[in-house]
N, C-alpha and C. Protein backbone atom coordinates (compact mmCIF):
# COMPACT_ATOMS: atom_id res chain seq x y z
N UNK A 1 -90.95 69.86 -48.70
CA UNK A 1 -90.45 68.50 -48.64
C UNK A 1 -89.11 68.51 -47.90
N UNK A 2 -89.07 67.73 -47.04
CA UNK A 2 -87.75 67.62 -46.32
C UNK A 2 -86.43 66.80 -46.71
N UNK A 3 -85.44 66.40 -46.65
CA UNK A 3 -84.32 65.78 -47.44
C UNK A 3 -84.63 63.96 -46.98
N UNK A 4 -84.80 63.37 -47.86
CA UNK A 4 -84.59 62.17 -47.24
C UNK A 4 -83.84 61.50 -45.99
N UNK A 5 -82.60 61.58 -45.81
CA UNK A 5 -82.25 61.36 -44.59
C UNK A 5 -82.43 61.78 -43.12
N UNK A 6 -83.86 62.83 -43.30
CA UNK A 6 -84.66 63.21 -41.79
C UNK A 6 -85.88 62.62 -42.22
N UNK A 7 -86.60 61.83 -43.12
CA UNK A 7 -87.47 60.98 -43.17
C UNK A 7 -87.32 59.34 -43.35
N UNK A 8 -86.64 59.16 -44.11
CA UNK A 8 -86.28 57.49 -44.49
C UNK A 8 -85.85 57.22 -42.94
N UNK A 9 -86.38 56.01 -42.58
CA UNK A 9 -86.22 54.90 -41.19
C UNK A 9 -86.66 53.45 -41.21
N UNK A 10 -85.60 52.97 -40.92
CA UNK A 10 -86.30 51.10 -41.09
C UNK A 10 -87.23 51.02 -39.77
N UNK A 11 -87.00 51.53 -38.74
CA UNK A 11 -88.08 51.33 -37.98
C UNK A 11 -89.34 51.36 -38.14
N UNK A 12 -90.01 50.32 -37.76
CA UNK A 12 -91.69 49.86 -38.37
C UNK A 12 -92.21 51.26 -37.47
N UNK A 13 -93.14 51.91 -38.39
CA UNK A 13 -94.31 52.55 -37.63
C UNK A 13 -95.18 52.00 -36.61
N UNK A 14 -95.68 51.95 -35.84
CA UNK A 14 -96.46 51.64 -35.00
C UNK A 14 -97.76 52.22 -34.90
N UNK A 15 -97.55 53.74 -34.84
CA UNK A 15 -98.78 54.31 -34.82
C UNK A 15 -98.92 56.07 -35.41
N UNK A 16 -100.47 56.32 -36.17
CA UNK A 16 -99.79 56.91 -36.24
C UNK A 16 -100.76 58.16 -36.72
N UNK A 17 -100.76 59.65 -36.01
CA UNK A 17 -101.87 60.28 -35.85
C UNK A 17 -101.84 61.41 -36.94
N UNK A 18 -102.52 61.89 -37.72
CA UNK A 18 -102.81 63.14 -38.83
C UNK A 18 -103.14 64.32 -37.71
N UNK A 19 -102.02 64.91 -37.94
CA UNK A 19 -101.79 66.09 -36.55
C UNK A 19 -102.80 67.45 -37.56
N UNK A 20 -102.45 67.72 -38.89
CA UNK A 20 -103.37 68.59 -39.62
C UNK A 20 -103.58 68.35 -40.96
N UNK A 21 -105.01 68.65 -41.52
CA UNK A 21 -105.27 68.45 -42.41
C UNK A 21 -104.51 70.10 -43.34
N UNK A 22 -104.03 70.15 -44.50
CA UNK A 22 -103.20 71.17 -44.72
C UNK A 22 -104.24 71.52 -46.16
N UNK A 23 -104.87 71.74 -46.59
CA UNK A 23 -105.53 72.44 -47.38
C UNK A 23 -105.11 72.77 -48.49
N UNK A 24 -104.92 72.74 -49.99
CA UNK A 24 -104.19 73.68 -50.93
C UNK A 24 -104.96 73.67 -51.97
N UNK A 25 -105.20 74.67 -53.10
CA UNK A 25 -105.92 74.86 -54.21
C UNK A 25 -106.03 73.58 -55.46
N UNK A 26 -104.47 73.08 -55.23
CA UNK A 26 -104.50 71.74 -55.93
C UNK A 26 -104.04 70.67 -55.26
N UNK A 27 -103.77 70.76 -54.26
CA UNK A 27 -102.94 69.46 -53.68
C UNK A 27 -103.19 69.11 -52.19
N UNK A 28 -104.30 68.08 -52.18
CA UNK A 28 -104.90 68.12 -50.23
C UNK A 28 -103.23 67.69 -49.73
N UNK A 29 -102.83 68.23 -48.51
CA UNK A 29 -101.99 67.56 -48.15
C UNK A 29 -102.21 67.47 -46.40
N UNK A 30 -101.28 66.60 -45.64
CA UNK A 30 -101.61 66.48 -44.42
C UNK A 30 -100.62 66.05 -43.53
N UNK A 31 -100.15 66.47 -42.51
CA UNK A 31 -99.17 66.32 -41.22
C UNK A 31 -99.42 65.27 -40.56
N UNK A 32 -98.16 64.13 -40.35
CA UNK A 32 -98.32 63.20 -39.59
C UNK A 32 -97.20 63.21 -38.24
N UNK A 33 -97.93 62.99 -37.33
CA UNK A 33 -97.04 62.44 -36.25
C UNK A 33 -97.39 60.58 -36.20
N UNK A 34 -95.75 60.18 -36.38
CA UNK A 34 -95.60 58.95 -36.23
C UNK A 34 -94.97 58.31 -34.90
N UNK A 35 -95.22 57.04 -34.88
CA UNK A 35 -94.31 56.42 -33.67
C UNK A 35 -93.36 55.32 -34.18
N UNK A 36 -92.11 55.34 -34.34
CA UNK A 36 -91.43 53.97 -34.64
C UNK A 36 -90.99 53.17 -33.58
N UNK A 37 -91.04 52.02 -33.89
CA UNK A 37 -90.15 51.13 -33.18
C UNK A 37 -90.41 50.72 -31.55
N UNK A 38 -89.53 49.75 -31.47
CA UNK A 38 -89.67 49.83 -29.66
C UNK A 38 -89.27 50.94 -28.71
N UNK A 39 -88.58 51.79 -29.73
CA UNK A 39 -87.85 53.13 -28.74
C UNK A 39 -89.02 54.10 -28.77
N UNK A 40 -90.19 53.82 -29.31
CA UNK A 40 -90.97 54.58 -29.47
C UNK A 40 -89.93 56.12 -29.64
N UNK A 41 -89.69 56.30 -30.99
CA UNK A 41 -89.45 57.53 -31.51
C UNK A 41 -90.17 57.97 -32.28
N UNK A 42 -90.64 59.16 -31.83
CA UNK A 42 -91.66 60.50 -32.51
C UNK A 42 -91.37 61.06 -33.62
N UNK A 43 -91.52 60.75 -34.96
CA UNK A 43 -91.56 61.67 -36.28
C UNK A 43 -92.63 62.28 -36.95
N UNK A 44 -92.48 63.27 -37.28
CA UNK A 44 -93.26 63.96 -37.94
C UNK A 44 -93.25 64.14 -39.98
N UNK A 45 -93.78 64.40 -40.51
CA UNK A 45 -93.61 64.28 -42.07
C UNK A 45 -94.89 64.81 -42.57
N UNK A 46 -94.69 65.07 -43.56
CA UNK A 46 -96.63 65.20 -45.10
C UNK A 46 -96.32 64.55 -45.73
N UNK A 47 -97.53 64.69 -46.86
CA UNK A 47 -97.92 63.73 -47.49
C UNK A 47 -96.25 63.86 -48.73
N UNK A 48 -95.73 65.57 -48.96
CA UNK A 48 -95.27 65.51 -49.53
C UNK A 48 -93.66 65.05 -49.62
N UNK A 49 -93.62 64.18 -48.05
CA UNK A 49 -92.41 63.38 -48.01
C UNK A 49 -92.80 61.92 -48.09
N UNK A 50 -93.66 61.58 -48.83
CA UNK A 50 -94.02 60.50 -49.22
C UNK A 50 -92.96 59.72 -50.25
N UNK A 51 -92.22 60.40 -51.00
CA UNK A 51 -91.72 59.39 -51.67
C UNK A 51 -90.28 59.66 -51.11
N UNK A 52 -90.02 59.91 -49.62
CA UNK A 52 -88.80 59.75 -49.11
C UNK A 52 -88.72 58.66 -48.04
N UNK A 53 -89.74 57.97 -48.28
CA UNK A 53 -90.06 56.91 -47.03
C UNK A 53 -89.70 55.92 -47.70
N UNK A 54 -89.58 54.86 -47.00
CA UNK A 54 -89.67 53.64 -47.38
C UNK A 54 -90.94 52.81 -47.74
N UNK A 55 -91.23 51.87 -48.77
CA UNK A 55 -92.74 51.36 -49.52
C UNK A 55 -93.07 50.50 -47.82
N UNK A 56 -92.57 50.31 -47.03
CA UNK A 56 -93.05 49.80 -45.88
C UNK A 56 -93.85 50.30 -45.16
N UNK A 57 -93.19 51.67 -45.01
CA UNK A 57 -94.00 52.96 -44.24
C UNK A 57 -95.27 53.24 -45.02
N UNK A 58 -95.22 53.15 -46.13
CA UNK A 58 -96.88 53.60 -46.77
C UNK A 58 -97.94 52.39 -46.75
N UNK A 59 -97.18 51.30 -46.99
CA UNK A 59 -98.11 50.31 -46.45
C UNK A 59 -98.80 50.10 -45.04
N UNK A 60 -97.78 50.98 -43.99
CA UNK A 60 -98.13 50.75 -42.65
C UNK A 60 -99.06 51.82 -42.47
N UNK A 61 -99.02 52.73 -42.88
CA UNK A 61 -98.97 54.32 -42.62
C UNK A 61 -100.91 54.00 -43.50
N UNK A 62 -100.71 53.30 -44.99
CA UNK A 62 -102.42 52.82 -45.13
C UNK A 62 -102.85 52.10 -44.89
N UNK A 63 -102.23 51.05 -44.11
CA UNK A 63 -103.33 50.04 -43.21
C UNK A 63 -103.87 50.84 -41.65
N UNK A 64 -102.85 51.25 -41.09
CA UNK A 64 -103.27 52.28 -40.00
C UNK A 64 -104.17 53.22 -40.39
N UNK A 65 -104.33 53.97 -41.18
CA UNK A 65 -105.29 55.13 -41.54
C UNK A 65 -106.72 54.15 -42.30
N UNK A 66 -106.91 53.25 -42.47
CA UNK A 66 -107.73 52.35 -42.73
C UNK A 66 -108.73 52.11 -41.57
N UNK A 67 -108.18 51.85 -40.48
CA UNK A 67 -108.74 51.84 -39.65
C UNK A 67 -110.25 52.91 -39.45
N UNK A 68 -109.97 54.01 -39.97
CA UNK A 68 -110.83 55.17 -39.55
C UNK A 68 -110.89 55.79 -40.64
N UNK A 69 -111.83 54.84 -42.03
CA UNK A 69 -111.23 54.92 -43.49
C UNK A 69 -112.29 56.19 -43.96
N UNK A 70 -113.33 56.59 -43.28
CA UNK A 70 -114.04 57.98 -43.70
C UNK A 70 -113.30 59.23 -43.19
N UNK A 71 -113.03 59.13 -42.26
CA UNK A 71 -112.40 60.27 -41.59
C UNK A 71 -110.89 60.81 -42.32
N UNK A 72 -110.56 59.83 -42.71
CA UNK A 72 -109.54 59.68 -43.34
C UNK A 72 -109.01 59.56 -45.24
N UNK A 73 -110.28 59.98 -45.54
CA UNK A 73 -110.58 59.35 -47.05
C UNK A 73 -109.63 60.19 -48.40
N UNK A 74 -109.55 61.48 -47.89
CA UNK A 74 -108.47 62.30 -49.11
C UNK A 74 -106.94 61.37 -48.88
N UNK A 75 -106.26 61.28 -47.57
CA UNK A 75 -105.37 61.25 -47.53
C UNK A 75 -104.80 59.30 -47.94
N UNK A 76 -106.00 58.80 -47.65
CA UNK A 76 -105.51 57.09 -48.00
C UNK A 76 -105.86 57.37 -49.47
N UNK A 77 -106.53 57.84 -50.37
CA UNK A 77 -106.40 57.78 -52.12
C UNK A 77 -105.32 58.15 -52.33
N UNK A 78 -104.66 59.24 -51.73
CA UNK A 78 -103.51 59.80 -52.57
C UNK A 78 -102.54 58.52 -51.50
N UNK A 79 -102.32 58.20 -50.83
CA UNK A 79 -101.63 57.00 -50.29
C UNK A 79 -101.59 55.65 -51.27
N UNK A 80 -102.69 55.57 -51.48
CA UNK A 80 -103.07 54.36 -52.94
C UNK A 80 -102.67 54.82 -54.32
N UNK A 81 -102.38 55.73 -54.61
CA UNK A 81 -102.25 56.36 -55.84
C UNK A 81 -100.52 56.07 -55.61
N UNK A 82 -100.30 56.39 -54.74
CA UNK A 82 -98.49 56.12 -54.56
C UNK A 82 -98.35 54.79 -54.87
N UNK A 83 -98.63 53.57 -53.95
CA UNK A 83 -98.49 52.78 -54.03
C UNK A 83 -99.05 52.00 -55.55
N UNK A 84 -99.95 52.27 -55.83
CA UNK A 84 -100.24 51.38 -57.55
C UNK A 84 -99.36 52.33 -58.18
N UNK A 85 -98.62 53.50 -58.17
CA UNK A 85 -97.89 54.12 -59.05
C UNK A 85 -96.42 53.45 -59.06
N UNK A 86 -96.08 53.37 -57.48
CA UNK A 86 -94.84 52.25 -57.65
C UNK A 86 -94.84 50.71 -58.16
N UNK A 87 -97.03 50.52 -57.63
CA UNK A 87 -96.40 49.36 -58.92
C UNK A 87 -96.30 48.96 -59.98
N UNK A 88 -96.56 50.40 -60.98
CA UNK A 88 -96.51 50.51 -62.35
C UNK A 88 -95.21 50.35 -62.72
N UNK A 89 -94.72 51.59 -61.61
CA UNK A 89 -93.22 51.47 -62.38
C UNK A 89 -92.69 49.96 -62.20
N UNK A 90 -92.67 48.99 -60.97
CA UNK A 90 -92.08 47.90 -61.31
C UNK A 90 -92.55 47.23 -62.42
N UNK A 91 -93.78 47.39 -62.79
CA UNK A 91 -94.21 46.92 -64.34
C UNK A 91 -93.37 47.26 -65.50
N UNK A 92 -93.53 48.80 -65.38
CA UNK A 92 -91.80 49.30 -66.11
C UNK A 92 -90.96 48.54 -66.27
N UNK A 93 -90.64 48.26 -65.24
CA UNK A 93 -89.06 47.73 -65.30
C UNK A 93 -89.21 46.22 -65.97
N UNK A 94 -90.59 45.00 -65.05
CA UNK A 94 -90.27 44.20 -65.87
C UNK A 94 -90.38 43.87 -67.54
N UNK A 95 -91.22 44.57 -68.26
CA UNK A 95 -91.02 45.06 -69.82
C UNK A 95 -89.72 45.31 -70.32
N UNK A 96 -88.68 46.04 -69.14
CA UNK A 96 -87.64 46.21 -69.80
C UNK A 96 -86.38 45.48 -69.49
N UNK A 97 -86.98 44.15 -68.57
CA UNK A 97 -86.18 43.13 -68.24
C UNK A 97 -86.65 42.35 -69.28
N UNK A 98 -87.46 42.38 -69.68
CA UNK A 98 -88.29 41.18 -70.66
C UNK A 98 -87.59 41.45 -71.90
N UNK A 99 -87.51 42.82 -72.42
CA UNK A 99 -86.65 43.05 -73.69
C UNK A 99 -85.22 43.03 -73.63
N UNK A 100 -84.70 42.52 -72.62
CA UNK A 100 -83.22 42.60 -72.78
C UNK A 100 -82.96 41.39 -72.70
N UNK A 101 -83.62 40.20 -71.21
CA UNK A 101 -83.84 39.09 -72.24
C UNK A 101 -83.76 38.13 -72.91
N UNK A 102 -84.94 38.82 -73.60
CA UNK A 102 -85.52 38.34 -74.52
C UNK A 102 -86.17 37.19 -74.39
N UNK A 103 -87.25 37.27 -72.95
CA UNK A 103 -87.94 35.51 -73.24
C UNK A 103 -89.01 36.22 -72.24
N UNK A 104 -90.41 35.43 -72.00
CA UNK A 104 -91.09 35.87 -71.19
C UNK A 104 -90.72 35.55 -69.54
N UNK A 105 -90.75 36.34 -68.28
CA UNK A 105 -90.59 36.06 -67.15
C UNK A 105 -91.96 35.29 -66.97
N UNK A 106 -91.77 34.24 -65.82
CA UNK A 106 -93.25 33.78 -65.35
C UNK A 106 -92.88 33.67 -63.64
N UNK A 107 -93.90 33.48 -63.08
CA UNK A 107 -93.65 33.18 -61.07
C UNK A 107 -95.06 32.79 -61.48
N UNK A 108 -95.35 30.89 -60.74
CA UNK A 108 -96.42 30.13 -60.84
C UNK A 108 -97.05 31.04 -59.53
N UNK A 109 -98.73 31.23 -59.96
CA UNK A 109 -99.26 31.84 -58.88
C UNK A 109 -99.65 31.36 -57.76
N UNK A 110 -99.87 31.72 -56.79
CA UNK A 110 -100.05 31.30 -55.22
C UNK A 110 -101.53 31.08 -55.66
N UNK A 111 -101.94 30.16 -54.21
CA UNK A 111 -103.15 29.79 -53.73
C UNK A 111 -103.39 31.04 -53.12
N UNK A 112 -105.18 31.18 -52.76
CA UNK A 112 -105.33 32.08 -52.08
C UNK A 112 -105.40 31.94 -50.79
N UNK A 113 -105.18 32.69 -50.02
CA UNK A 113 -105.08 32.37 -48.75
C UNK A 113 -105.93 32.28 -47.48
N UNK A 114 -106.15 31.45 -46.61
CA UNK A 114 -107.07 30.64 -45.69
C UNK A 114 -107.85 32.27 -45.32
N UNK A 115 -109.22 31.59 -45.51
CA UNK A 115 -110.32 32.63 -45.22
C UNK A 115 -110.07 33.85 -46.03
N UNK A 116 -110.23 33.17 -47.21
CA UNK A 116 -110.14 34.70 -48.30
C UNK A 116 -111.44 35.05 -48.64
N UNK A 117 -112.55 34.51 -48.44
CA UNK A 117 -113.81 35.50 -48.62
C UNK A 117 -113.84 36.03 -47.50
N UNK A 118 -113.31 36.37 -46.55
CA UNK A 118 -113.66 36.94 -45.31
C UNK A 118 -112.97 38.48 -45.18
N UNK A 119 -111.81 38.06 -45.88
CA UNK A 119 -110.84 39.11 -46.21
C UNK A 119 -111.55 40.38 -46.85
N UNK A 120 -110.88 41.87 -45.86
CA UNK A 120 -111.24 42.77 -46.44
C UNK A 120 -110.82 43.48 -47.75
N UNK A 121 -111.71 44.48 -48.43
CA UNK A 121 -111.43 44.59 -49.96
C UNK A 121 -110.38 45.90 -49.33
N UNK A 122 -109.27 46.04 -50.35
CA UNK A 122 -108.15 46.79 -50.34
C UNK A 122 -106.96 46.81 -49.26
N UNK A 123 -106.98 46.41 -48.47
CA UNK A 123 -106.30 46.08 -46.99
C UNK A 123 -105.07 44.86 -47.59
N UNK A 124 -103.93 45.46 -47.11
CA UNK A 124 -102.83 44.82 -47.41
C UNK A 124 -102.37 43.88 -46.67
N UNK A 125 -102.19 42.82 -46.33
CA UNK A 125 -102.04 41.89 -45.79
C UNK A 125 -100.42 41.68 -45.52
N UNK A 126 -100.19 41.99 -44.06
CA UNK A 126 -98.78 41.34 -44.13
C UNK A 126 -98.26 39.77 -44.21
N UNK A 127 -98.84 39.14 -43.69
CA UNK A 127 -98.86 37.76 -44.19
C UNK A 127 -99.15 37.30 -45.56
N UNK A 128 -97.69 37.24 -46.18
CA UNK A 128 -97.80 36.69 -47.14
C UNK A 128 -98.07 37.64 -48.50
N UNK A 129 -97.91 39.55 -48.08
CA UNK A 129 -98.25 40.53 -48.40
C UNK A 129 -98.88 40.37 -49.44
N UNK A 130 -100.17 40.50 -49.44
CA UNK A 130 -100.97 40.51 -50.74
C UNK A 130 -102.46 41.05 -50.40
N UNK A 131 -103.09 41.51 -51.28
CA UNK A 131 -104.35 42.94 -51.11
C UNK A 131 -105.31 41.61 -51.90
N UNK A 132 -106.63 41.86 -51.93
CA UNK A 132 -107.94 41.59 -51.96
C UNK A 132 -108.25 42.67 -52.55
N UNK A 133 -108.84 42.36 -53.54
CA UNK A 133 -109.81 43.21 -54.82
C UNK A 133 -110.69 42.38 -55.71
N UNK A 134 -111.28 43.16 -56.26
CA UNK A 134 -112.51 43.08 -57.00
C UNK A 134 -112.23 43.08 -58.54
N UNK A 135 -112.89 42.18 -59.31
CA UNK A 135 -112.16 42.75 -60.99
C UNK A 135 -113.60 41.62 -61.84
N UNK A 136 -113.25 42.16 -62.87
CA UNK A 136 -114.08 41.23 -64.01
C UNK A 136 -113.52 40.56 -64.95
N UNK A 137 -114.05 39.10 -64.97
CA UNK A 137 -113.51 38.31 -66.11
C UNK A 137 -113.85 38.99 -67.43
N UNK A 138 -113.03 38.45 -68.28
CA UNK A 138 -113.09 39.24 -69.74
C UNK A 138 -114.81 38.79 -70.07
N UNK A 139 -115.60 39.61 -70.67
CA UNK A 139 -116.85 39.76 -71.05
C UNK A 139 -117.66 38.52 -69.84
N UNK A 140 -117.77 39.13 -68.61
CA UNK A 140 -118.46 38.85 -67.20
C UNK A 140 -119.04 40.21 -67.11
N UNK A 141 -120.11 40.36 -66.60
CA UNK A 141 -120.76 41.56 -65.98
C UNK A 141 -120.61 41.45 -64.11
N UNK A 142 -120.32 40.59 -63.86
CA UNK A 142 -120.20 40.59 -62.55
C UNK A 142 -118.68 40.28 -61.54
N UNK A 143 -118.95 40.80 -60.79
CA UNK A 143 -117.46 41.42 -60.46
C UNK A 143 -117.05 39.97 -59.23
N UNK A 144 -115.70 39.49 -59.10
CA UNK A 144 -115.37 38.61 -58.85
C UNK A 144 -114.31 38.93 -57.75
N UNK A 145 -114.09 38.34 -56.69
CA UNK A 145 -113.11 38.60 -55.35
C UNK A 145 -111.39 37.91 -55.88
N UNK A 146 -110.47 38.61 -56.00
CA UNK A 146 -109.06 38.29 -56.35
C UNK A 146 -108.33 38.76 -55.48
N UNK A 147 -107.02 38.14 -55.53
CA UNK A 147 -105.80 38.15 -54.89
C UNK A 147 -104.80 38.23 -55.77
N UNK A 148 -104.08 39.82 -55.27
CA UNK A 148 -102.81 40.25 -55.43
C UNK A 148 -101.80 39.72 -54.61
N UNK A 149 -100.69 39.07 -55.24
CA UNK A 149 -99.63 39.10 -54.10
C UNK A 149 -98.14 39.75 -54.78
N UNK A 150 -98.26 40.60 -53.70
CA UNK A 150 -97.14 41.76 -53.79
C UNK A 150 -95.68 41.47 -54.53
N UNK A 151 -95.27 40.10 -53.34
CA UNK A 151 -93.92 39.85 -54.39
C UNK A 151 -93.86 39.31 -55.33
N UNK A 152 -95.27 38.46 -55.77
CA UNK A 152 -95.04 38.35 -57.27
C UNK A 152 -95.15 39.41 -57.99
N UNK A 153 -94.84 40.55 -57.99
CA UNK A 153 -95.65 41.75 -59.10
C UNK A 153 -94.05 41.71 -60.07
N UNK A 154 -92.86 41.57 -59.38
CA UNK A 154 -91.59 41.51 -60.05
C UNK A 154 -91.75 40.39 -60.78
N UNK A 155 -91.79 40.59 -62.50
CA UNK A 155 -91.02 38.85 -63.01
C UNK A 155 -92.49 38.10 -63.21
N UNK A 156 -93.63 38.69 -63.28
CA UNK A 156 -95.49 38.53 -63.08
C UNK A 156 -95.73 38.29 -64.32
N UNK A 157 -95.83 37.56 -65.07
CA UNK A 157 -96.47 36.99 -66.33
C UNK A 157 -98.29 37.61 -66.13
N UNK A 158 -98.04 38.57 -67.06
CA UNK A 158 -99.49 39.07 -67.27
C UNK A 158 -99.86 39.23 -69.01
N UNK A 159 -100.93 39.79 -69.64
CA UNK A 159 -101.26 39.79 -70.94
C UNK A 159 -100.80 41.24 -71.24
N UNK A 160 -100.58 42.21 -70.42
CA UNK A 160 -100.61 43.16 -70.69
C UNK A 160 -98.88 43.63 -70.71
N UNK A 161 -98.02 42.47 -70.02
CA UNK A 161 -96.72 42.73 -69.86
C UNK A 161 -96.12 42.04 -71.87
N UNK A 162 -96.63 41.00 -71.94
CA UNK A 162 -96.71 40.46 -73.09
C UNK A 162 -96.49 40.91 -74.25
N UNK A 163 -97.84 41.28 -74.31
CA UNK A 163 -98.33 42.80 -75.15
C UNK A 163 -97.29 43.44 -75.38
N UNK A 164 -96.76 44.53 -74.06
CA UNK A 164 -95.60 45.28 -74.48
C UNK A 164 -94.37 44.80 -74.81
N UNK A 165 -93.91 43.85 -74.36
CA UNK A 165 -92.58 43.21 -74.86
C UNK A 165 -92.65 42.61 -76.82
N UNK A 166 -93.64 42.04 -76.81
CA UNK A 166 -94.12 41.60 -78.25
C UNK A 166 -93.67 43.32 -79.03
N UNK A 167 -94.86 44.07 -78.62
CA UNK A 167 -94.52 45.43 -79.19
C UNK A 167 -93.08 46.18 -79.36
N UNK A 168 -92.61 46.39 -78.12
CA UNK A 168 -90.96 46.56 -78.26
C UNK A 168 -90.86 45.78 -78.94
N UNK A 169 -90.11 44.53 -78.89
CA UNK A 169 -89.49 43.85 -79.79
C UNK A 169 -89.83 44.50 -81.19
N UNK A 170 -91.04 44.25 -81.80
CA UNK A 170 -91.38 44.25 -83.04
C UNK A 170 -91.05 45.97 -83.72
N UNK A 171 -91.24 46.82 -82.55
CA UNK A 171 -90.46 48.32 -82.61
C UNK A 171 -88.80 48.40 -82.91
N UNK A 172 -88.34 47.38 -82.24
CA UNK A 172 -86.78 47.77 -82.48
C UNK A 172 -86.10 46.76 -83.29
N UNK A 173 -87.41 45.73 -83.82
CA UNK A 173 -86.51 45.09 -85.02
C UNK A 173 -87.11 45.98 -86.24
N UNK A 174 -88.31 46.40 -86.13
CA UNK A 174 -88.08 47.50 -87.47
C UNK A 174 -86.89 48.38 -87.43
N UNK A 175 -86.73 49.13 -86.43
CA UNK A 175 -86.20 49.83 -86.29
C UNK A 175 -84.61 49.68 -87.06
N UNK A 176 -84.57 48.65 -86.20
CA UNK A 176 -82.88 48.53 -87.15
C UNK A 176 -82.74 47.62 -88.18
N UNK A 177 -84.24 47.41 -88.88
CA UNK A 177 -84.14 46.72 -90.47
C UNK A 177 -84.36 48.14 -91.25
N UNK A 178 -84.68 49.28 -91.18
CA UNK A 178 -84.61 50.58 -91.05
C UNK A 178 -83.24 51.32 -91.25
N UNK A 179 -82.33 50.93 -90.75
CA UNK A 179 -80.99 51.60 -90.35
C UNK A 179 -80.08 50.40 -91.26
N UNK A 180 -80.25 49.65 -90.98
CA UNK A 180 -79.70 48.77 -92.12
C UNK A 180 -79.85 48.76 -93.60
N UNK A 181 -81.27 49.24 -94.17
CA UNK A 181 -81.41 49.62 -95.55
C UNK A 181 -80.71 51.03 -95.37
N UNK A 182 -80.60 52.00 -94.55
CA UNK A 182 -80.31 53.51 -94.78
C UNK A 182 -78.66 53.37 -95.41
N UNK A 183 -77.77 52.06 -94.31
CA UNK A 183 -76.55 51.60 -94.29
C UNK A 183 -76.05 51.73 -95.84
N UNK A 184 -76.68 50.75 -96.38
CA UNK A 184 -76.87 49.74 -97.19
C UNK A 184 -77.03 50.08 -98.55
């Protein structure tokens, strides 16, 4: 892995070629030559300077490798695995904006956007950044076309964010009705 400041660049990728596939007993990894910007400047990186980039670059870096999505298939999962992992952690965080607080966050949801059955499944959309997926209504057997949009994921009123804040809460008021009888 190389130091962040010879990978991190605001310059948009442009293009961008898997120079070698790198092989390892547990960990596929793979060499990229990139192109940024209008200066067209040449970088190189793996997979394992992935979390020295910017979330721009992996979005660019898996819509480009999308393109040629068999040929390409170890290296865009572990690309997707990054990206839903960063957006767990912002889930993280809002649970622990929610418990400090103390009220639920909401952001009213967007319409979906013009020609959304046409829209491909997993492909990130810069307009208006938001992905197309597949999911099931609670007790549906059949699977239904949805829209993610990216910047709502901060501050996202979901059941499952709920859930955990209800839980904390109800964890750390035992907790210190607990410490107060010990006091006491």
């Amino acid at each position: 892995m190389r130091p962040q400041y010879e990978t991190w660049n605001a310059s948009k990728i442009t293009t961008v070629k898997v120079t070698e596939p790198i092989e390892t007993d547990s960990f596929p990894n793979a060499k990229f030559k990139v192109v940024r910007g209008s200066a067209n400047q040449v970088h190189e990186f793996t997979l394992a300077d992935l979390p020295c980039l910017n979330l721009y670059d992996w979005i660019m870096l898996y819509n480009l490798l999308l393109r040629d999505e068999q040929k390409y298939k170890s290296v865009i999962a572990h690309l997707k695995l990054m990206i839903v992992s960063y957006i767990q952690e912002v889930g993280n965080m809002d649970v622990e904006i929610v418990v400090v607080l103390q009220r639920k966050p909401f952001v009213v949801p967007k319409e979906a956007p013009k020609g959304f059955e046409k829209l491909k499944l997993g492909k990130i959309y810069k307009e208006g950044w938001h992905v197309v997926f597949q999911a099931r209504e609670q007790n549906d057997v059949d699977l239904h076309k949805a829209c993610f949009f990216l910047p709502d994921k901060h501050l996202y009123t979901t059941s499952c964010l709920e859930f955990a804040a209800v839980y904390k809460h109800l964890y750390t008021t035992s907790c210190q009705q607990i410490q107060g009888k010990q006091r006491g």
